[in-house]
C-alpha atoms as a PDB file:
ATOM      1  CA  UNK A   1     169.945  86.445 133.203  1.00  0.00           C
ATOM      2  CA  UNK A   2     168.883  89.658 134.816  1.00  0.00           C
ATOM      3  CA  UNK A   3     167.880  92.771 132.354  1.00  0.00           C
ATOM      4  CA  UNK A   4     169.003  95.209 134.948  1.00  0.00           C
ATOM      5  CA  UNK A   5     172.773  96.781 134.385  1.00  0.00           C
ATOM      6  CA  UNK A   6     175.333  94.781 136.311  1.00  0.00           C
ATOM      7  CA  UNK A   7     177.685  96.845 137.323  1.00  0.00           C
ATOM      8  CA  UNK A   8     181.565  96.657 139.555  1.00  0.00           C
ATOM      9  CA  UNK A   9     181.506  99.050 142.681  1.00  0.00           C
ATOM     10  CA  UNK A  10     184.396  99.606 144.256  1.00  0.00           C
ATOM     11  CA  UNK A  11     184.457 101.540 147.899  1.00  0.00           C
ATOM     12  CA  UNK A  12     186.433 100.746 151.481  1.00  0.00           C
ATOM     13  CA  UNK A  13     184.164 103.106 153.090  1.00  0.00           C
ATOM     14  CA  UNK A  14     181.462 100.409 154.208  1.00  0.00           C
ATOM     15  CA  UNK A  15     179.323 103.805 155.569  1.00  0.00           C
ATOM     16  CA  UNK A  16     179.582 105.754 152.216  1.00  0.00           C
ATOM     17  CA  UNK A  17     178.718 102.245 149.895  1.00  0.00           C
ATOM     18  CA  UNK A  18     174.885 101.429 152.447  1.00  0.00           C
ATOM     19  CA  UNK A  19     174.043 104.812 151.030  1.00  0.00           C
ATOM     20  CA  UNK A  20     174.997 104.690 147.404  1.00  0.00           C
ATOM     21  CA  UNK A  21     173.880 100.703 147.077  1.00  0.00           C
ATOM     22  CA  UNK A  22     170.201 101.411 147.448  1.00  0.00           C
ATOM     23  CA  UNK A  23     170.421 104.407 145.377  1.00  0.00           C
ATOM     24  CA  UNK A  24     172.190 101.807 142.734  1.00  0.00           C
ATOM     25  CA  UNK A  25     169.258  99.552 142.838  1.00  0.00           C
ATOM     26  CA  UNK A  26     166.526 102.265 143.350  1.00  0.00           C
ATOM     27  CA  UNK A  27     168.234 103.152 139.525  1.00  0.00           C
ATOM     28  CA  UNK A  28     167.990 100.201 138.031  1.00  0.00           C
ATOM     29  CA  UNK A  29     171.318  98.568 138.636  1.00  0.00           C
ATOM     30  CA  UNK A  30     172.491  95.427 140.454  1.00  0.00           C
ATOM     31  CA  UNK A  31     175.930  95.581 141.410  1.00  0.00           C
ATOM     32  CA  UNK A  32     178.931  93.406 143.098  1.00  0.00           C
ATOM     33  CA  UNK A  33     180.757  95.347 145.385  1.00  0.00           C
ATOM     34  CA  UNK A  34     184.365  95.153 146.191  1.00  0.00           C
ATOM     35  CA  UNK A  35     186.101  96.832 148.926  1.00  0.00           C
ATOM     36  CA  UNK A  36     189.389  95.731 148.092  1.00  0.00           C
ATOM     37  CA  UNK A  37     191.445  95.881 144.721  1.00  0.00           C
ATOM     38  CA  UNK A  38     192.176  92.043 145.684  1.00  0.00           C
ATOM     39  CA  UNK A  39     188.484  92.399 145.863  1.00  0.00           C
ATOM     40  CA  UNK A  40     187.606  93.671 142.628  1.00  0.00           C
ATOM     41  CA  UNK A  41     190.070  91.953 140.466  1.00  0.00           C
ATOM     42  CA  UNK A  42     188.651  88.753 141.415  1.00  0.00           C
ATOM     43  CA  UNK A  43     185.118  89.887 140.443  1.00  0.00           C
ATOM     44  CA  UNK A  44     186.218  91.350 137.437  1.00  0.00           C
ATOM     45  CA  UNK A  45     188.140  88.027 136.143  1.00  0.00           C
ATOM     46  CA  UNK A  46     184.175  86.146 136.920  1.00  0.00           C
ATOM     47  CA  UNK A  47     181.863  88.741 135.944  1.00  0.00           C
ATOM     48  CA  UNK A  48     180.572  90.377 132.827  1.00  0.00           C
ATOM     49  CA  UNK A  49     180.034  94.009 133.950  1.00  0.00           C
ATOM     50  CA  UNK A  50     178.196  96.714 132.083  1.00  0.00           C
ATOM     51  CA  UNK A  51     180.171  99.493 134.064  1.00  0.00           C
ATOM     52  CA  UNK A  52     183.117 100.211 136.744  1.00  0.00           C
ATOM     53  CA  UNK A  53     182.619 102.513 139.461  1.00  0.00           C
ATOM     54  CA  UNK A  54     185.573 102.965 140.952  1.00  0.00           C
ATOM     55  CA  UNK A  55     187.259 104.893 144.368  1.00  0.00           C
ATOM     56  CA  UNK A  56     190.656 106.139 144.427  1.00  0.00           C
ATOM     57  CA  UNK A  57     191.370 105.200 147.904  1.00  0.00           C
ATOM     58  CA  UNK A  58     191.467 101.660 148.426  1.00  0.00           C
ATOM     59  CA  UNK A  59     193.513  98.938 150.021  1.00  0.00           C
ATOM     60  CA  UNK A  60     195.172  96.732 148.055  1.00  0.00           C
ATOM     61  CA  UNK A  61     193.744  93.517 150.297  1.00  0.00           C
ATOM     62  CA  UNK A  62     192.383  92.652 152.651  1.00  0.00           C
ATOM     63  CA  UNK A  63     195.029  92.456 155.538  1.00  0.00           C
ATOM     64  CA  UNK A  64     196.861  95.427 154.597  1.00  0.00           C
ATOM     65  CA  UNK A  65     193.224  97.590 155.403  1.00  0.00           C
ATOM     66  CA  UNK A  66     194.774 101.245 154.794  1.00  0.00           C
ATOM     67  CA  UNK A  67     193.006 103.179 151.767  1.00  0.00           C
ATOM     68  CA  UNK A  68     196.012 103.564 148.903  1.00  0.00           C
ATOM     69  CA  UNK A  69     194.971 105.968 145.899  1.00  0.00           C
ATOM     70  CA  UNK A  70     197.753 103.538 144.251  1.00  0.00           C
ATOM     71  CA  UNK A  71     195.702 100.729 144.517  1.00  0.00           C
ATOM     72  CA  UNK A  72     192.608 102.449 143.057  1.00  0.00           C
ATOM     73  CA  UNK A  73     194.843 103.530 140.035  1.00  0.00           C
ATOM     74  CA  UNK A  74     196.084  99.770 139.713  1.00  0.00           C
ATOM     75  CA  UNK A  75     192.302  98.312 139.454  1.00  0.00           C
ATOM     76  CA  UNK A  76     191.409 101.138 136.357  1.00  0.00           C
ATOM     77  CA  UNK A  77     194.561 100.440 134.898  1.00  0.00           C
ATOM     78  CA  UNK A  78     193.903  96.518 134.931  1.00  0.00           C
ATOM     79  CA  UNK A  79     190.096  96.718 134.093  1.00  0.00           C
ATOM     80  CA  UNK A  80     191.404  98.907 130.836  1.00  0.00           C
ATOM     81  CA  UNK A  81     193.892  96.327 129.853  1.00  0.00           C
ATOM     82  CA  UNK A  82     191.103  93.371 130.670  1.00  0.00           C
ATOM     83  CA  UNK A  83     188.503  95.775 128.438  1.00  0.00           C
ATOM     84  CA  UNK A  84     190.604  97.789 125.983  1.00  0.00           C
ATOM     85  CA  UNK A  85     187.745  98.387 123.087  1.00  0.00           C
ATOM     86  CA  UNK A  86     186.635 101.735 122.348  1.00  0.00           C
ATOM     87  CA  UNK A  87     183.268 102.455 120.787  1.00  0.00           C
ATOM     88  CA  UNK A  88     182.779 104.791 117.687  1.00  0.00           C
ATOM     89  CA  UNK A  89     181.958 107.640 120.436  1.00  0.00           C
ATOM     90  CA  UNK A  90     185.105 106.948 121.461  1.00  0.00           C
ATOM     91  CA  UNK A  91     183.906 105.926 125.465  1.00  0.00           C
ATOM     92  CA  UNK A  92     185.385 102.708 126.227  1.00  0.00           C
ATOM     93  CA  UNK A  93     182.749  99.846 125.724  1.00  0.00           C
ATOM     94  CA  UNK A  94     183.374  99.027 129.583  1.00  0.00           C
ATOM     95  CA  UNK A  95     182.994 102.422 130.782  1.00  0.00           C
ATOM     96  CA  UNK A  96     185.168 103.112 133.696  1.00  0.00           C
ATOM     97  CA  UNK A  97     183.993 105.868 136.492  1.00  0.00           C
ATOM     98  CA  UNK A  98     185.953 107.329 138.791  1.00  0.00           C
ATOM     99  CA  UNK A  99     184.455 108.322 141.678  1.00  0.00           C
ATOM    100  CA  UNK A 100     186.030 109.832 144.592  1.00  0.00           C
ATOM    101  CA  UNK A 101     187.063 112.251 146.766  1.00  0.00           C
ATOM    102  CA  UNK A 102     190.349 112.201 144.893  1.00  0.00           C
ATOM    103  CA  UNK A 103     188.568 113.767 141.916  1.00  0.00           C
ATOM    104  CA  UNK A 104     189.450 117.744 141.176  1.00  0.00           C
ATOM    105  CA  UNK A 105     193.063 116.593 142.180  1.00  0.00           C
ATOM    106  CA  UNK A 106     194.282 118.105 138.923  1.00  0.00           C
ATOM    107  CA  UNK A 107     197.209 115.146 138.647  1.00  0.00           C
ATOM    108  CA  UNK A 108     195.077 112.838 139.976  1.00  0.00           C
ATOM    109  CA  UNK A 109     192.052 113.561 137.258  1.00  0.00           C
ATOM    110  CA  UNK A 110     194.554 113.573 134.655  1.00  0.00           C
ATOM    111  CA  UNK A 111     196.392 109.913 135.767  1.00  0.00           C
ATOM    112  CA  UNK A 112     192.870 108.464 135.960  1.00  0.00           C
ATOM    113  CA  UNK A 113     192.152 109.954 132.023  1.00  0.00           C
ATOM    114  CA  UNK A 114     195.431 108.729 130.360  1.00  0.00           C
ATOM    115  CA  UNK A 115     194.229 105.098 132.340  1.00  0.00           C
ATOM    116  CA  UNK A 116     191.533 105.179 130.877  1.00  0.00           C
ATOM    117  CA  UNK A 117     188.467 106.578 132.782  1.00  0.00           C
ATOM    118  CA  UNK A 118     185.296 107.571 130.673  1.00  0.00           C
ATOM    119  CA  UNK A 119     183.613 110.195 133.679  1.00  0.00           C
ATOM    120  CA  UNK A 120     184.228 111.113 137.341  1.00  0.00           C
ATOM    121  CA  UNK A 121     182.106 112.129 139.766  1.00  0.00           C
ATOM    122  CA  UNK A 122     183.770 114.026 143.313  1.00  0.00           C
ATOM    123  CA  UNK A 123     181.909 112.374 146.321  1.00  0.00           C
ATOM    124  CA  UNK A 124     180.114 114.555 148.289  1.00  0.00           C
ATOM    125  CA  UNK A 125     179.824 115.140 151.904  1.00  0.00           C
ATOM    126  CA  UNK A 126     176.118 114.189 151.042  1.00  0.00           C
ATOM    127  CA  UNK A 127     176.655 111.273 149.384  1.00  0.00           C
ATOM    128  CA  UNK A 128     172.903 110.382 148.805  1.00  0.00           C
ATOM    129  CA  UNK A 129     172.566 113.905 146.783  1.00  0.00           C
ATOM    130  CA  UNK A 130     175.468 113.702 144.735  1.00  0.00           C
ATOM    131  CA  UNK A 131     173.760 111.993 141.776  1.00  0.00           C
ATOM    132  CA  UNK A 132     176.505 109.431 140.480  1.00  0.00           C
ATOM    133  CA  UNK A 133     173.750 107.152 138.957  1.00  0.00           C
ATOM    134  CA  UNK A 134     173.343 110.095 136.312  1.00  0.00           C
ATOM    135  CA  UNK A 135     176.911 109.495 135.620  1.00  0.00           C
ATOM    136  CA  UNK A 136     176.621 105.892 135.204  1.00  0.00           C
ATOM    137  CA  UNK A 137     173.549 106.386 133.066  1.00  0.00           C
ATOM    138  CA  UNK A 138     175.177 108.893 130.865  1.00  0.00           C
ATOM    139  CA  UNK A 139     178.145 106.258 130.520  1.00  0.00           C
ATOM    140  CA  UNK A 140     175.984 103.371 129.347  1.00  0.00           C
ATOM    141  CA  UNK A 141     174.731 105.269 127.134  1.00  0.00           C
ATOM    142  CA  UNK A 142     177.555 106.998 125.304  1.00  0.00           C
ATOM    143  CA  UNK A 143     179.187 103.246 125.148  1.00  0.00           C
ATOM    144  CA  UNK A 144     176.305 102.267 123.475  1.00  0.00           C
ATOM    145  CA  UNK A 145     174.664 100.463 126.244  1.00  0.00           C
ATOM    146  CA  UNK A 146     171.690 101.827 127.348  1.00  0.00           C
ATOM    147  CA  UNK A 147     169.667  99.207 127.853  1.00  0.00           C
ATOM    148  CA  UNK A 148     171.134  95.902 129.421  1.00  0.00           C
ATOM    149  CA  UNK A 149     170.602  93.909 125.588  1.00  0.00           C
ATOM    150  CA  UNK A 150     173.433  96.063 124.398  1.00  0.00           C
ATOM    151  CA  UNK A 151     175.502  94.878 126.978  1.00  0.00           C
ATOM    152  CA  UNK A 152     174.742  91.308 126.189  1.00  0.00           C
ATOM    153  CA  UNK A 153     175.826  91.571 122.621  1.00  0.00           C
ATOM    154  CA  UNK A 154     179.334  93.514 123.204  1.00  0.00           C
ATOM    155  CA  UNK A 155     180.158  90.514 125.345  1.00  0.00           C
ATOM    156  CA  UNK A 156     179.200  87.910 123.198  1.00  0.00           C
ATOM    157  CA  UNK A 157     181.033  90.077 120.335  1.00  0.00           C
ATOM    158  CA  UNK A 158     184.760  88.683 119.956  1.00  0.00           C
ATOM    159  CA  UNK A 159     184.975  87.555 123.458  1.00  0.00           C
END
């Protein structure tokens, strides 16, 4: 089993995820990415993940290829039911980021909260400046899983 965070990233945009994915692994992380909420709920019934990263505008599948913000609301709202737990620093123990264009949307930010989303992050039109893996990192460790052992024991705990 790898020690490096393993974490869900979820993004149509094929150009935006070559940037971010070395940036991702340059940080530490391996990830399986998903372009599709079909996508993403079939890694997230196989995988253990550490962490969620998570665009707004996605298609639901993969022959119906227009970006819905619905179906990026659907995936947060199933990985919360899937990982419900809270820790006693009241993140979720699966931290969930949002991160998106969609974010500053004042009724979009606030849908993605009551969901259950732990951070967001607004993409940038830079995206290899914007600095999401400081997000992720400060998730992990507010759920109580900065290093990837952590992670390894909340699975094995009640699951």
């Amino acid at each position: 089993m790898s020690e490096r965070h393993l974490l869900l990233y979820v993004e149509d945009n094929d150009n935006i995820a070559e940037v971010i994915t070395p940036i991702l692994t340059a940080n530490g992380y391996d990830f399986l990415y998903a372009p599709t909420l079909a996508d993403a709920e079939t890694l997230a019934a196989q995988n253990h993940f550490c962490c969620a990263v998570v665009d707004l505008g996605i298609p639901f599948n993969r022959s119906l290829m227009r970006p819905r913000v619905e179906a990026g609301f659907a995936l947060i709202e199933a990985l919360r039911k899937r990982h419900p737990r809270r820790t006693a620093n009241v993140i979720h123990e699966l931290p969930i980021i949002l991160y998106s264009a969609w974010v500053g949307h004042d009724e979009y930010d606030r849908l993605a909260t009551r969901l259950g989303c732990d951070a967001s992050k607004a993409k940038s039109c830079s995206p290899s400046e914007d600095a999401v893996e400081s997000v992720i990192a400060d998730a992990l460790e507010r759920s109580g899983r900065a290093d990837h052992a952590s992670c390894r024991a909340i699975w094995t705990k009640g699951r």
